[in-house]
Protein backbone atom coordinates (compact mmCIF):
# COMPACT_ATOMS: atom_id res chain seq x y z
CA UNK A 1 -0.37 -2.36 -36.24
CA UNK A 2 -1.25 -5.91 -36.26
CA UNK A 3 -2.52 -7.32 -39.20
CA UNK A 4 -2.30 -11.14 -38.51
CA UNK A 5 -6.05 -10.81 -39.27
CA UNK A 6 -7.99 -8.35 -40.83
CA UNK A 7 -11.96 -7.48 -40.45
CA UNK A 8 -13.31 -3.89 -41.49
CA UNK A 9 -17.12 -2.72 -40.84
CA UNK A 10 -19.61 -0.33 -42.45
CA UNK A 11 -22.65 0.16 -40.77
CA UNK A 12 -25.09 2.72 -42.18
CA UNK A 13 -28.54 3.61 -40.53
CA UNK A 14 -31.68 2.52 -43.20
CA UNK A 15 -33.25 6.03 -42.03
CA UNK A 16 -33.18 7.83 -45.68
CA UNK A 17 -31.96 7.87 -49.02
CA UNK A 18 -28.07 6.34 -49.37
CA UNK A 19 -25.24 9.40 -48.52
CA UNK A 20 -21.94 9.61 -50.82
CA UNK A 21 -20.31 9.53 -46.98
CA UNK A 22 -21.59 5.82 -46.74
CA UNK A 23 -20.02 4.84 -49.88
CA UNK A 24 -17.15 7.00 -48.82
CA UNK A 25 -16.38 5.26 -45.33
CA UNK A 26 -17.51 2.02 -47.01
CA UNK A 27 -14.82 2.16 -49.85
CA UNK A 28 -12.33 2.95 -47.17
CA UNK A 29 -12.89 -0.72 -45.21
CA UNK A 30 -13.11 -2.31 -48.40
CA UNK A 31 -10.52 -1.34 -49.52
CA UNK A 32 -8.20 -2.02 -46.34
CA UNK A 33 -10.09 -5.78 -45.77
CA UNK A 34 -8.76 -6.37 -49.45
CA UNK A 35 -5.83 -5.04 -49.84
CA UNK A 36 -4.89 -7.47 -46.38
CA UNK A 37 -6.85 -10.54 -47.53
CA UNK A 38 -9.58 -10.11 -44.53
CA UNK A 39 -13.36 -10.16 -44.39
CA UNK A 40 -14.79 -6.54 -44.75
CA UNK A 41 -18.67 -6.78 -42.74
CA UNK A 42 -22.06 -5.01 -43.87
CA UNK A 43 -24.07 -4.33 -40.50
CA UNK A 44 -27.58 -2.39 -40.77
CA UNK A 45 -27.81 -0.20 -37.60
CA UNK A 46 -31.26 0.18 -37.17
CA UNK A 47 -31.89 0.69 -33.22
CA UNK A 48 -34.15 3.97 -34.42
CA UNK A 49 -37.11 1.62 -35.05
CA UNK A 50 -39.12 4.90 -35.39
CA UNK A 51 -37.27 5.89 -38.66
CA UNK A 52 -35.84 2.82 -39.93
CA UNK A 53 -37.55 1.45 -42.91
CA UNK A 54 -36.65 -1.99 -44.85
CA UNK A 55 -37.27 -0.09 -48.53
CA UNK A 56 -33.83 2.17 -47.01
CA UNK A 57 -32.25 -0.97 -46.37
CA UNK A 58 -32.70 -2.50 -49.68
CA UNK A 59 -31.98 0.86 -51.14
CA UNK A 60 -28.81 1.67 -49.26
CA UNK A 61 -27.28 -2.18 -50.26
CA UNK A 62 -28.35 -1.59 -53.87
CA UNK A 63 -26.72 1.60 -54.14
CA UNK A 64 -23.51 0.39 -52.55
CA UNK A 65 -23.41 -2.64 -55.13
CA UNK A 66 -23.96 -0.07 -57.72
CA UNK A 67 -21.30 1.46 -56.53
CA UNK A 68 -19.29 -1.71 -57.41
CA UNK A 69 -18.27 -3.02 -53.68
CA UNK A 70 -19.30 -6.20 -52.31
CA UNK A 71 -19.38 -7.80 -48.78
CA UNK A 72 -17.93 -11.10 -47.08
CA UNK A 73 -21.18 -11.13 -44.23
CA UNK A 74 -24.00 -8.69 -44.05
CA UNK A 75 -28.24 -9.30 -43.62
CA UNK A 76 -28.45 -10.29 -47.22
CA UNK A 77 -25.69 -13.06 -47.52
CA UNK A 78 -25.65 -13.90 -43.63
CA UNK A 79 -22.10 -15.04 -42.30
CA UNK A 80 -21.03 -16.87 -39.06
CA UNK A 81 -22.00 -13.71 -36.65
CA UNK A 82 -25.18 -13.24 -37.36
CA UNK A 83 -27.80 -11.19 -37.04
CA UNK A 84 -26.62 -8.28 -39.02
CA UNK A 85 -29.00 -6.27 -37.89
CA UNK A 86 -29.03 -4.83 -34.78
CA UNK A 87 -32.92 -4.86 -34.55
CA UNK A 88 -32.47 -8.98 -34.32
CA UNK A 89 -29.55 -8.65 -31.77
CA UNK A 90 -31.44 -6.47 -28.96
CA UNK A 91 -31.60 -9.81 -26.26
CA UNK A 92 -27.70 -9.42 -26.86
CA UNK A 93 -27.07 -5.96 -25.74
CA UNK A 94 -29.69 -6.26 -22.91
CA UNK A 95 -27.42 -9.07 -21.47
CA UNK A 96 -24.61 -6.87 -21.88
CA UNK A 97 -26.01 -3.91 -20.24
CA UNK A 98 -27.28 -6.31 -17.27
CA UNK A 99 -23.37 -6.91 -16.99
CA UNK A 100 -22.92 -3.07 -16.64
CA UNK A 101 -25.50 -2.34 -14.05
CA UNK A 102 -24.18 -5.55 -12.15
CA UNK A 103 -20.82 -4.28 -12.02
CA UNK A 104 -21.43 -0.40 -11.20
CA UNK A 105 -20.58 0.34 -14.59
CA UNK A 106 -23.80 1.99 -15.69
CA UNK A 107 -26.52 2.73 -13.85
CA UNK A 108 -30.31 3.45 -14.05
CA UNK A 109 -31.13 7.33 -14.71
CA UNK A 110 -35.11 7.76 -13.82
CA UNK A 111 -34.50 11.87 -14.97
CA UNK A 112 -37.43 13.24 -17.01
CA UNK A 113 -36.94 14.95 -20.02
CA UNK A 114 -37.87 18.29 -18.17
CA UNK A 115 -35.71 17.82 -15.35
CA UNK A 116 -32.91 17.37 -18.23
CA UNK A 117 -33.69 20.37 -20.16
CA UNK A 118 -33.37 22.47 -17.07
CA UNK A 119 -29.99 20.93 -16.33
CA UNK A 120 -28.97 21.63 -19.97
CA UNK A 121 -30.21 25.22 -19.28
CA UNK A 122 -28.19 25.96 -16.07
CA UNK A 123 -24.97 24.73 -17.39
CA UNK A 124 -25.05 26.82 -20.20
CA UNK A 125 -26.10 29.74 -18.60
CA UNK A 126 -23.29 29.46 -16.51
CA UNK A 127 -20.67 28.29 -19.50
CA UNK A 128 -20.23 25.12 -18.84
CA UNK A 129 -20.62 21.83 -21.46
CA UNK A 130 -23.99 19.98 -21.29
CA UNK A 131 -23.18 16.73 -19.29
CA UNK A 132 -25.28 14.45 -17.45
CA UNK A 133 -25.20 16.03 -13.45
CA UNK A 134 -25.10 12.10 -11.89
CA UNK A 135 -28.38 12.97 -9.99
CA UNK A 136 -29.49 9.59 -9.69
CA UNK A 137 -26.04 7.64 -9.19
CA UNK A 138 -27.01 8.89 -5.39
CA UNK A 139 -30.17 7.24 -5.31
CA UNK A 140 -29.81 3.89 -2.99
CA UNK A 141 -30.85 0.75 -4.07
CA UNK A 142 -34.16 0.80 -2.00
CA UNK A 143 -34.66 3.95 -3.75
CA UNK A 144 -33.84 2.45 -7.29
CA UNK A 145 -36.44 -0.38 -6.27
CA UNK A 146 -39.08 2.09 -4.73
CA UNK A 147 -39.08 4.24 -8.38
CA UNK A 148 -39.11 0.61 -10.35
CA UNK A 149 -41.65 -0.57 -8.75
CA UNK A 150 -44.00 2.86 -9.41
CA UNK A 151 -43.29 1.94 -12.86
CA UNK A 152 -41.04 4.92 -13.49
CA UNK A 153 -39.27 5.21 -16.79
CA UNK A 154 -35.87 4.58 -16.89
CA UNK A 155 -32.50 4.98 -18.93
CA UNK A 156 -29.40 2.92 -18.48
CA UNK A 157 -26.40 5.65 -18.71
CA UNK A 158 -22.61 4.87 -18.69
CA UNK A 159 -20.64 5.83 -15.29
CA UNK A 160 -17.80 7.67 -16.28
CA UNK A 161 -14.87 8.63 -13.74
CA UNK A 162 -14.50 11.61 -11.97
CA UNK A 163 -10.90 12.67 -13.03
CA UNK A 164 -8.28 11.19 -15.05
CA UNK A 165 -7.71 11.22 -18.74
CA UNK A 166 -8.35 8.90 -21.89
CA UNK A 167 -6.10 8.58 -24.40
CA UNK A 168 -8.14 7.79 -28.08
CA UNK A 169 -4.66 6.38 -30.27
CA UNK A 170 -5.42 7.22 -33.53
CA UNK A 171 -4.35 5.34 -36.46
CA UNK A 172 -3.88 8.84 -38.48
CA UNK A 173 -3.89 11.59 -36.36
CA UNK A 174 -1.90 9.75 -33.24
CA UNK A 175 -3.16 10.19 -29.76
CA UNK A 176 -5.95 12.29 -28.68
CA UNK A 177 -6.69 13.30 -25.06
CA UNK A 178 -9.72 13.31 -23.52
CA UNK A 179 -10.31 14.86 -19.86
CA UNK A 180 -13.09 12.02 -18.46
CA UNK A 181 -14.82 15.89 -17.05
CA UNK A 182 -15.57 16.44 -20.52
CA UNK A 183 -17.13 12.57 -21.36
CA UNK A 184 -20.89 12.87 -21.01
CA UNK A 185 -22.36 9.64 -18.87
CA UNK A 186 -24.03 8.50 -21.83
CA UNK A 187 -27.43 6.56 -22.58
CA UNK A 188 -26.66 3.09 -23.34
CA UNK A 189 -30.15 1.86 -23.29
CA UNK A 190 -33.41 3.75 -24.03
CA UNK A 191 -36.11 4.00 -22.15
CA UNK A 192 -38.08 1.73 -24.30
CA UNK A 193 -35.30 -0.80 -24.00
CA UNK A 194 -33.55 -0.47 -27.76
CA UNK A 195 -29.68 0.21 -27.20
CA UNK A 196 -28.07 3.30 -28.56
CA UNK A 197 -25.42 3.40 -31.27
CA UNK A 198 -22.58 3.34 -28.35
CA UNK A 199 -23.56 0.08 -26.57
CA UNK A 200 -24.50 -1.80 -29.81
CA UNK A 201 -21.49 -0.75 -31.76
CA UNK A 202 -19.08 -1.79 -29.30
CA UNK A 203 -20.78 -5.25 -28.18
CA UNK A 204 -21.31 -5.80 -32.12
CA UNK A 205 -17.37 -5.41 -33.15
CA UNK A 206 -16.74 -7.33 -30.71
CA UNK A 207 -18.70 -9.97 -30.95
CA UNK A 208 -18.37 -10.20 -34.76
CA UNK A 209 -14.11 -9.55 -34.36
CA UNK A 210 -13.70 -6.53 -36.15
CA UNK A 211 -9.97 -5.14 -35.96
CA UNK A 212 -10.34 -1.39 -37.38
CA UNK A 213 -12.54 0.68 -37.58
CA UNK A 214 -12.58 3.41 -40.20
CA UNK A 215 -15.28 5.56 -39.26
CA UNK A 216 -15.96 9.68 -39.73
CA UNK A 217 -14.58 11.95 -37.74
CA UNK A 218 -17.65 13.27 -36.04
CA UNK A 219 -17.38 10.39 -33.96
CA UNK A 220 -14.06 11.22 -32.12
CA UNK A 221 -15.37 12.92 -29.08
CA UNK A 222 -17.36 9.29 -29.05
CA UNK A 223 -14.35 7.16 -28.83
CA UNK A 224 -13.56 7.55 -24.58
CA UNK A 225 -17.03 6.43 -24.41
CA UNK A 226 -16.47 3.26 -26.22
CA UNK A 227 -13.18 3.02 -25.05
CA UNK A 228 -14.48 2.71 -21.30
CA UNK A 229 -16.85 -0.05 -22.73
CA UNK A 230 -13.86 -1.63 -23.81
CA UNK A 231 -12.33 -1.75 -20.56
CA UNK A 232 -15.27 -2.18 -18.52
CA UNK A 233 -16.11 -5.66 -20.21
CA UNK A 234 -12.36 -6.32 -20.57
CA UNK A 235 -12.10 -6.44 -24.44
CA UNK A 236 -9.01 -6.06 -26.53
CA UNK A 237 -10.48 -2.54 -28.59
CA UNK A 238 -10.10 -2.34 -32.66
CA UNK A 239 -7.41 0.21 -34.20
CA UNK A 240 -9.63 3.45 -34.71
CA UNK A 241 -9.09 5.75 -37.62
CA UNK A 242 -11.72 8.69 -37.96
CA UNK A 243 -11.59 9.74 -41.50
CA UNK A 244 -12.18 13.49 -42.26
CA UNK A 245 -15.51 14.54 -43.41
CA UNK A 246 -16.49 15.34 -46.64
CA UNK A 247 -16.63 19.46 -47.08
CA UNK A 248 -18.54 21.81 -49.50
CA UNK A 249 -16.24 24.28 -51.29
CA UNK A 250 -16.83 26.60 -48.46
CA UNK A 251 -15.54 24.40 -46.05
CA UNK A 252 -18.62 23.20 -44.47
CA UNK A 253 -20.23 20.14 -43.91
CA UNK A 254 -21.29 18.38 -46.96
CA UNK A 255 -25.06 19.18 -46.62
CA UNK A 256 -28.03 18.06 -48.92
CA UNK A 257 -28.85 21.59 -48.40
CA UNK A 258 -26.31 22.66 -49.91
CA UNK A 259 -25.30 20.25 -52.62
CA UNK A 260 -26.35 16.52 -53.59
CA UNK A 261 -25.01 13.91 -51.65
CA UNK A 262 -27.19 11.52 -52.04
CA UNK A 263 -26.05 7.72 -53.96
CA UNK A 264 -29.01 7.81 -56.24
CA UNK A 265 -28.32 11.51 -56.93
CA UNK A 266 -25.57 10.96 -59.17
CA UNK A 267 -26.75 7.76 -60.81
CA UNK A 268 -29.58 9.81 -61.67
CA UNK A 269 -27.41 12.43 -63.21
CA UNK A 270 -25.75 9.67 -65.46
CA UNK A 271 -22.52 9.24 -63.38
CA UNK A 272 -20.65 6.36 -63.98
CA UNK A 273 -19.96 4.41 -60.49
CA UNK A 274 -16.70 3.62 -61.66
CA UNK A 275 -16.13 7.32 -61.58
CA UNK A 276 -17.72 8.11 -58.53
CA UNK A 277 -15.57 5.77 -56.48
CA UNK A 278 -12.56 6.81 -58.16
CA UNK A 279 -13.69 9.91 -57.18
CA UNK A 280 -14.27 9.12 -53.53
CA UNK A 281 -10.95 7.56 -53.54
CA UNK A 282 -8.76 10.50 -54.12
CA UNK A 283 -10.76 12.11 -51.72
CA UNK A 284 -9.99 9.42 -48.89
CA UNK A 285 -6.48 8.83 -50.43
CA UNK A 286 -5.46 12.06 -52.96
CA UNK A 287 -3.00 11.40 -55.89
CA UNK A 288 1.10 11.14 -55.36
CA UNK A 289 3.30 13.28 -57.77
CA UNK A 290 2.54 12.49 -61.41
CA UNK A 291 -0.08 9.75 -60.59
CA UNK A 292 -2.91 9.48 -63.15
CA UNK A 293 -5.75 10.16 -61.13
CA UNK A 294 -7.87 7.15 -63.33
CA UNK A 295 -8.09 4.18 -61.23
CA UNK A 296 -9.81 1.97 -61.38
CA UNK A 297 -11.18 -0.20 -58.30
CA UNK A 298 -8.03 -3.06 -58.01
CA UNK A 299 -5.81 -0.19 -58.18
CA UNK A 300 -7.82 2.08 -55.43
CA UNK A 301 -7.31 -1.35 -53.18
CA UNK A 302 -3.52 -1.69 -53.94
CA UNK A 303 -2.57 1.78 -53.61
CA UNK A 304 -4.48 2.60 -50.15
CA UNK A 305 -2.90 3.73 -47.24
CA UNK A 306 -4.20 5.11 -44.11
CA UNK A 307 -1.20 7.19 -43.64
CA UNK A 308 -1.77 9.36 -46.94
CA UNK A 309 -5.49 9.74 -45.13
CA UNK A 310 -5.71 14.00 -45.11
CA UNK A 311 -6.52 15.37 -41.90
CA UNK A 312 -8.01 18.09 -43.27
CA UNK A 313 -11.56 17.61 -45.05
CA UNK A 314 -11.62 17.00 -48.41
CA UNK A 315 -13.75 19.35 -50.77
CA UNK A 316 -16.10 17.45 -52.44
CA UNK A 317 -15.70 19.43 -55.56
CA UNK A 318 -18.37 18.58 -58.61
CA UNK A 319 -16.07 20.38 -60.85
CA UNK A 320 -13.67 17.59 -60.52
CA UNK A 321 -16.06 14.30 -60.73
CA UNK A 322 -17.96 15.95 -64.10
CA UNK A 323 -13.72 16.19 -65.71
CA UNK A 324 -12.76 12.42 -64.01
CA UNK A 325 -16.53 11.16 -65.50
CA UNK A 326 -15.94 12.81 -68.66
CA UNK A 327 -12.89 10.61 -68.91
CA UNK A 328 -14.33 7.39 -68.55
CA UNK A 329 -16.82 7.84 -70.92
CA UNK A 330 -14.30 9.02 -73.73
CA UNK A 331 -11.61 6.64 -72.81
CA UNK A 332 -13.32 3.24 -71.38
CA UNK A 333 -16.29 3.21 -73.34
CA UNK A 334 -16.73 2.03 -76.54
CA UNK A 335 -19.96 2.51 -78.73
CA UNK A 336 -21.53 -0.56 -77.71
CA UNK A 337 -20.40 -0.08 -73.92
CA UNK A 338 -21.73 2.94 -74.11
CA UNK A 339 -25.01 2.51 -75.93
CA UNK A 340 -25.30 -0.22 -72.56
CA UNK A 341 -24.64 2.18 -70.18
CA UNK A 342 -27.16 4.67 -71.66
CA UNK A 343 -29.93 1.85 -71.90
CA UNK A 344 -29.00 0.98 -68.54
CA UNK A 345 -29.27 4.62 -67.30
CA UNK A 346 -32.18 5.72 -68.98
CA UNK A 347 -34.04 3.36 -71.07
CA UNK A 348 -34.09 0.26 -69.02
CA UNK A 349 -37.26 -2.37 -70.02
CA UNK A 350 -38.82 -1.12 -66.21
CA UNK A 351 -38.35 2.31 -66.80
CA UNK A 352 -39.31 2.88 -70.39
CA UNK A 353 -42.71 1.07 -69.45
CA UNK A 354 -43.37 3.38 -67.12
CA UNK A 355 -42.87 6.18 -69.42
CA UNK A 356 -45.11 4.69 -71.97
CA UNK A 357 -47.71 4.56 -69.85
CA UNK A 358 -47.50 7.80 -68.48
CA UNK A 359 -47.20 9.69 -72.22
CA UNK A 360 -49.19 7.41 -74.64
CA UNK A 361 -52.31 9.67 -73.40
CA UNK A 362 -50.53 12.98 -74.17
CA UNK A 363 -49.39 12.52 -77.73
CA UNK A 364 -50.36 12.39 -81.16
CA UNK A 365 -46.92 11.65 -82.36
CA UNK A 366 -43.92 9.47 -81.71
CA UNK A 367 -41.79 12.46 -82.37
CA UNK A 368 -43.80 14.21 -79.58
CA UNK A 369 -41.69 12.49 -76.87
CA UNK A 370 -38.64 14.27 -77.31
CA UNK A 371 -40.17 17.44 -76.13
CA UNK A 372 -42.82 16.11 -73.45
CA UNK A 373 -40.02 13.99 -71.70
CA UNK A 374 -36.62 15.90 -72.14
CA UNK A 375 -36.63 16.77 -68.48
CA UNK A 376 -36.72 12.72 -67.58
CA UNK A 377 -33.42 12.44 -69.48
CA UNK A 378 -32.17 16.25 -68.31
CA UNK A 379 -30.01 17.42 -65.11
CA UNK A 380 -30.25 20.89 -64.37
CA UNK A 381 -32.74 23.00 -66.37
CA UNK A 382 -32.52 26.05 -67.70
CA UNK A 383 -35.44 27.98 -65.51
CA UNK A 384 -35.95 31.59 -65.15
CA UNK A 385 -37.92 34.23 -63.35
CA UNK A 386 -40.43 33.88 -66.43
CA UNK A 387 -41.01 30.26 -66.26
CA UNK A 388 -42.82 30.38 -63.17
CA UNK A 389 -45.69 33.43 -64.30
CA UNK A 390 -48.06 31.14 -65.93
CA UNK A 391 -48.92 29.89 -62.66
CA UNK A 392 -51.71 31.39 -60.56
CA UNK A 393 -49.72 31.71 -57.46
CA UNK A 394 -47.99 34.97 -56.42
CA UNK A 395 -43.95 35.12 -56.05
CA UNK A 396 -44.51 34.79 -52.37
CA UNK A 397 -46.97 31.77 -52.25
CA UNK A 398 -44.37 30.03 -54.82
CA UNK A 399 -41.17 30.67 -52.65
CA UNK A 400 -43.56 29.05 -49.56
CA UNK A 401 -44.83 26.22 -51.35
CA UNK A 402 -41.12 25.04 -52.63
CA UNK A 403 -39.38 25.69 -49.21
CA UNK A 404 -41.93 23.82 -47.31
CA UNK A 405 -41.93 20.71 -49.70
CA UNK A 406 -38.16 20.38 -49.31
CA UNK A 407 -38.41 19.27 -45.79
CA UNK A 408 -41.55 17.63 -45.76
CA UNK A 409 -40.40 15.08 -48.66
CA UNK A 410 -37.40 14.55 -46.99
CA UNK A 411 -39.50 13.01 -44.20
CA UNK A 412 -41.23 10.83 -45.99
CA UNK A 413 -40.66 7.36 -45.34
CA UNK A 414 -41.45 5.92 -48.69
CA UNK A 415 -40.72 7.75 -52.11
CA UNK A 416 -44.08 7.51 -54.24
CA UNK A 417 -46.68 9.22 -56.07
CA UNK A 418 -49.24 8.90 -53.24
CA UNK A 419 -47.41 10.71 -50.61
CA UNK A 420 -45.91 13.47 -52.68
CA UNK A 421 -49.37 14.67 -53.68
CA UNK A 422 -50.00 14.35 -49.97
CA UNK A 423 -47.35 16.91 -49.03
CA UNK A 424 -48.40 19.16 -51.81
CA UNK A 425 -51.95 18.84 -50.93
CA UNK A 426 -51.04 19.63 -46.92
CA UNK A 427 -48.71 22.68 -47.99
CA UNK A 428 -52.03 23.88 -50.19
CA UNK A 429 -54.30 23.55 -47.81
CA UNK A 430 -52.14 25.26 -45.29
CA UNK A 431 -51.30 28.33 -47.59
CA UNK A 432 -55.16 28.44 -48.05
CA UNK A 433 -54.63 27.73 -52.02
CA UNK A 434 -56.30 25.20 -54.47
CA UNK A 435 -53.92 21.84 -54.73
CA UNK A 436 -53.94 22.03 -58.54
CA UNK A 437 -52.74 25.34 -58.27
CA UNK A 438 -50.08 24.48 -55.32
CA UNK A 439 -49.16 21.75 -58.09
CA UNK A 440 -48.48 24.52 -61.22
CA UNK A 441 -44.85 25.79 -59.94
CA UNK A 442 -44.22 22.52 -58.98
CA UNK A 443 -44.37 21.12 -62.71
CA UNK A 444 -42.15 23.75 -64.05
CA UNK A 445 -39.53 23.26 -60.88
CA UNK A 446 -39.43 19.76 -61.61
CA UNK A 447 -40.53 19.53 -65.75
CA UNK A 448 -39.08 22.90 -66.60
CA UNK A 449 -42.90 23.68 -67.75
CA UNK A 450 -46.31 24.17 -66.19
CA UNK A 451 -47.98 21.22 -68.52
CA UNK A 452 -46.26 17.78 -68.88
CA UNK A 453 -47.02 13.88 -68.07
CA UNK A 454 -48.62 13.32 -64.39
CA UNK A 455 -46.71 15.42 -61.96
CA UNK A 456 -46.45 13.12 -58.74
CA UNK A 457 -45.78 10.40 -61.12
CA UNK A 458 -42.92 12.05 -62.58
CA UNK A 459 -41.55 12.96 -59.18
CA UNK A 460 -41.59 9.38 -58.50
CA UNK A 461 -39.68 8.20 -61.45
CA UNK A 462 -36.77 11.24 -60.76
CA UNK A 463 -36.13 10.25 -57.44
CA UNK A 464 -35.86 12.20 -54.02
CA UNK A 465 -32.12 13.12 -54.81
CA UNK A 466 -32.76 14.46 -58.25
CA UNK A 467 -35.95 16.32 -57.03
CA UNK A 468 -34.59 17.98 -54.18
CA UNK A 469 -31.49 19.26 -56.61
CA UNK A 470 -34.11 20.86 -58.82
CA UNK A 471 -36.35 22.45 -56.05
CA UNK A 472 -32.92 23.95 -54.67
CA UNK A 473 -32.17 25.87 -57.88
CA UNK A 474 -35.63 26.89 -58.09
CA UNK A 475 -35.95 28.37 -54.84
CA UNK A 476 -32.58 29.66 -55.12
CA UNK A 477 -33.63 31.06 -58.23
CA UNK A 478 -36.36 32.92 -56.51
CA UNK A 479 -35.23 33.90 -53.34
CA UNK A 480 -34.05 31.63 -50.92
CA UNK A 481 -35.73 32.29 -47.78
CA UNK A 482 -34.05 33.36 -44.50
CA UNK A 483 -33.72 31.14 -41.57
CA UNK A 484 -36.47 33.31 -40.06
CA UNK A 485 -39.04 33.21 -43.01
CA UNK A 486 -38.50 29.70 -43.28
CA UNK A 487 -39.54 28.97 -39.40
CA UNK A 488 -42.40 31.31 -39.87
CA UNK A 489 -43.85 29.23 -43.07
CA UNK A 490 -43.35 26.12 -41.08
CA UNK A 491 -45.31 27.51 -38.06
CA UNK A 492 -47.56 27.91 -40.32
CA UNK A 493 -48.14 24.76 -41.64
CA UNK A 494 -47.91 23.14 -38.20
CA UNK A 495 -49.95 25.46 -37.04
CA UNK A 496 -52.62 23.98 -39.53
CA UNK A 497 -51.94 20.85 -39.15
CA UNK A 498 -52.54 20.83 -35.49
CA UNK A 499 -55.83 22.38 -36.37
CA UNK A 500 -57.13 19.82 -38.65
């Protein structure tokens, strides 16, 4: 391994709320760039212009510096290979691409999405991998010019050999082979002339020098496609390491819909980032023989080492974070650190304004906050069957209404009182049901009652992460529904949708 110079990457994707496998992957590069006195490199990845949003940005960067980790160069403190993002950078990859076509590298794929579904069809049908046929790297170049000049839509996909293998060296897990009859000819450039992740990552860590990248593990079957970008342009590739991916304690995926994962999650919950990196850390790098697990972030840098990386995916177990949490608030907090850290979670000047405004109306009493805003300062609540039969809905119309909503605010762009009572108010209208009575089961999901300050309001002040916890346990207090009930209510509601 050379490490004459050392540059790490993260890269996250400003299309939702910030994942604990960003800080994860991110703590990983850091902590490599650090420990080897190099530059460690924020880049925003946002070539999915449809989904990308600058509030995710600014989200994702403030939960990663509440996480405690800074950056050398990134979009918010620039650096001498700039742009960082790659929504600045697309006249760069379209040069680069032009370099591909010119050299028989890539080539233009004029396919329809139909005629690539029935491909995709066919090959399965007869057991075979979905991979791009090569239909049009027979078309001549009079009949590349005839469909261009119709004003056919095209792709730019990667030409990958016919036989042969590639060899993906991994830092970790050594070297992994790769029959090029199992590559897919990738997209490189869309239709609408944004790259793809492949193209942009590999022009971008090149052009801004990175040496390793640490990445997840889903991206392995990736690496022959980059590596053929490599050698097509002639570029010395980084050291690859693919880190294992986070698991549930049943071995699969780490899933929002399954357990949080999101950043603001567990800041919510009054997690201490000092012990959610820690955390993270023993995931990415588990304790030696008689090691205090406590460390704090120097230590985490000093002690890394790729080759104590576990192949096998860590659990991500909550059990574990609530004992190494518990710590650091007995042991590195004093009273006045800790009355800061509880002003700072709950209380903060922004925050408590809010609140004012929001309860002044609904009491008579300054004692009266306690109960009307316990569930602003609560995790999970202590709900019931019984909570939910003040409300005017039936069990079934409850169980639809929740299970919809989980989905539909996950979609939401921005996180605000406005568009949650738009969701609610779509679901109503869909189930055929009065909003304010759509809204009832809602308040004691989220309040733990079926009265309390302004609903969508509240929702707001939570957070997505913290209100899609607490719609989990209440659907999974009431039946979660199957995968076939849950297609059928969202029919449903596209169904009306379509109609209005």
């Amino acid at each position: 391994m050379n490490l004459t110079r050392v540059r790490t990457r993260v890269a996250p994707s400003p299309t939702g709320d910030p994942h604990v496998g960003t800080a994860y992957v991110a703590l990983v590069n850091y902590c490599f760039a650090r420990q080897h006195g190099g530059e460690f490199v924020l880049r925003i990845e946002d070539t999915d212009a449809a989904r990308s949003t600058a509030e995710s940005e600014r989200v994702i960067l403030a939960a990663l510096h509440w996480c405690g980790l800074t950056w050398d160069e990134g979009p918010d403190v620039g650096g001498p290979f700039g742009p960082y993002r790659q929504s600045e950078r697309s006249s760069i990859y379209a040069s680069y691409a032009a370099k591909l076509l010119a050299s028989g590298d890539a080539f233009k794929c004029f396919c329809t999405p139909e005629r690539l579904e029935e491909m995709r069809v066919a090959q399965r049908a007869a057991g075979k991998p979905p991979r791009y046929d090569g239909q049009c790297l027979t078309y001549s170049a009079q009949e590349i010019a005839r469909r261009e000049a119709a004003g056919e839509p095209y792709v730019v996909r990667l030409r990958v050999p016919d036989e042969g293998v590639c060899v993906v060296n991994d830092l970790r897990r050594g070297p992994i082979e790769f029959e090029y009859t199992s590559v897919d000819m990738q997209v490189l450039i869309k239709s609408d002339g944004m790259p793809t992740y492949h193209l942009a990552n590999v022009v971008d860590d090149h052009l801004m020098e990175i040496t390793h990248v640490f990445r997840g593990e889903e991206w392995v079957s990736s690496a022959p496609k980059h590596l053929l970008l490599y050698s097509y342009f002639g570029w010395q590739p980084p050291e690859l390491l693919h880190l294992p991916l986070l698991r549930n304690p049943d071995k699969s995926k780490l899933s929002k819909r399954k357990n949080p994962t999101g950043i603001l999650f567990f800041r919510a919950m009054g997690y201490l980032p000092e012990a959610l990196v820690n955390f993270l850390a023993l995931l990415a790098d588990p304790a030696r023989d008689g090691e205090d697990e406590m460390l704090d972030l120097p230590a985490i840098v000093r002690r890394f080492d790729p080759q104590h990386v576990p192949i096998g995916g860590p659990v991500f177990d909550l059990a574990k974070l609530d004992w190494l949490n518990g710590r650091y608030i007995r042991e590195r907090l004093d009273p006045t650190s800790f009355v800061q850290r509880v002003q700072e979670w709950a209380v903060s000047p922004e925050r408590l304004k809010r609140v004012a405004q929001l309860a002044a109306p609904r009491i008579e009493r300054l004692s009266d906050l306690g109960p009307l805003l316990a569930f602003l300062f609560s995790g999970r609540l202590a709900l019931t069957t019984q909570s939910f039969e003040s409300t005017k809905l039936d069990a079934l119309s409850i169980r639809q209404a929740l299970s919809l909503s989980v989905a539909e605010f996950d979609k939401l762009a921005a996180w605000n009182a406005v568009e949650i009572e738009r969701v609610i108010g779509r679901i109503a209208a869909a189930l055929d049901k009065k909003a304010r009575d759509v809204a009832r089961p809602f308040y004691v999901a989220i309040t733990g009652s079926p009265t309390s300050i302004p609903l969508y309001d509240s929702m707001q002040l939570l957070g997505r992460d913290l209100v899609r916890e607490r719609l989990r346990n209440a659907i999974d207090l009431l039946g979660a529904p199957s995968k076939r009930e849950l297609q059928e209510w969202e029919a449903l509601l596209a169904r009306h949708e379509v109609a209005v």
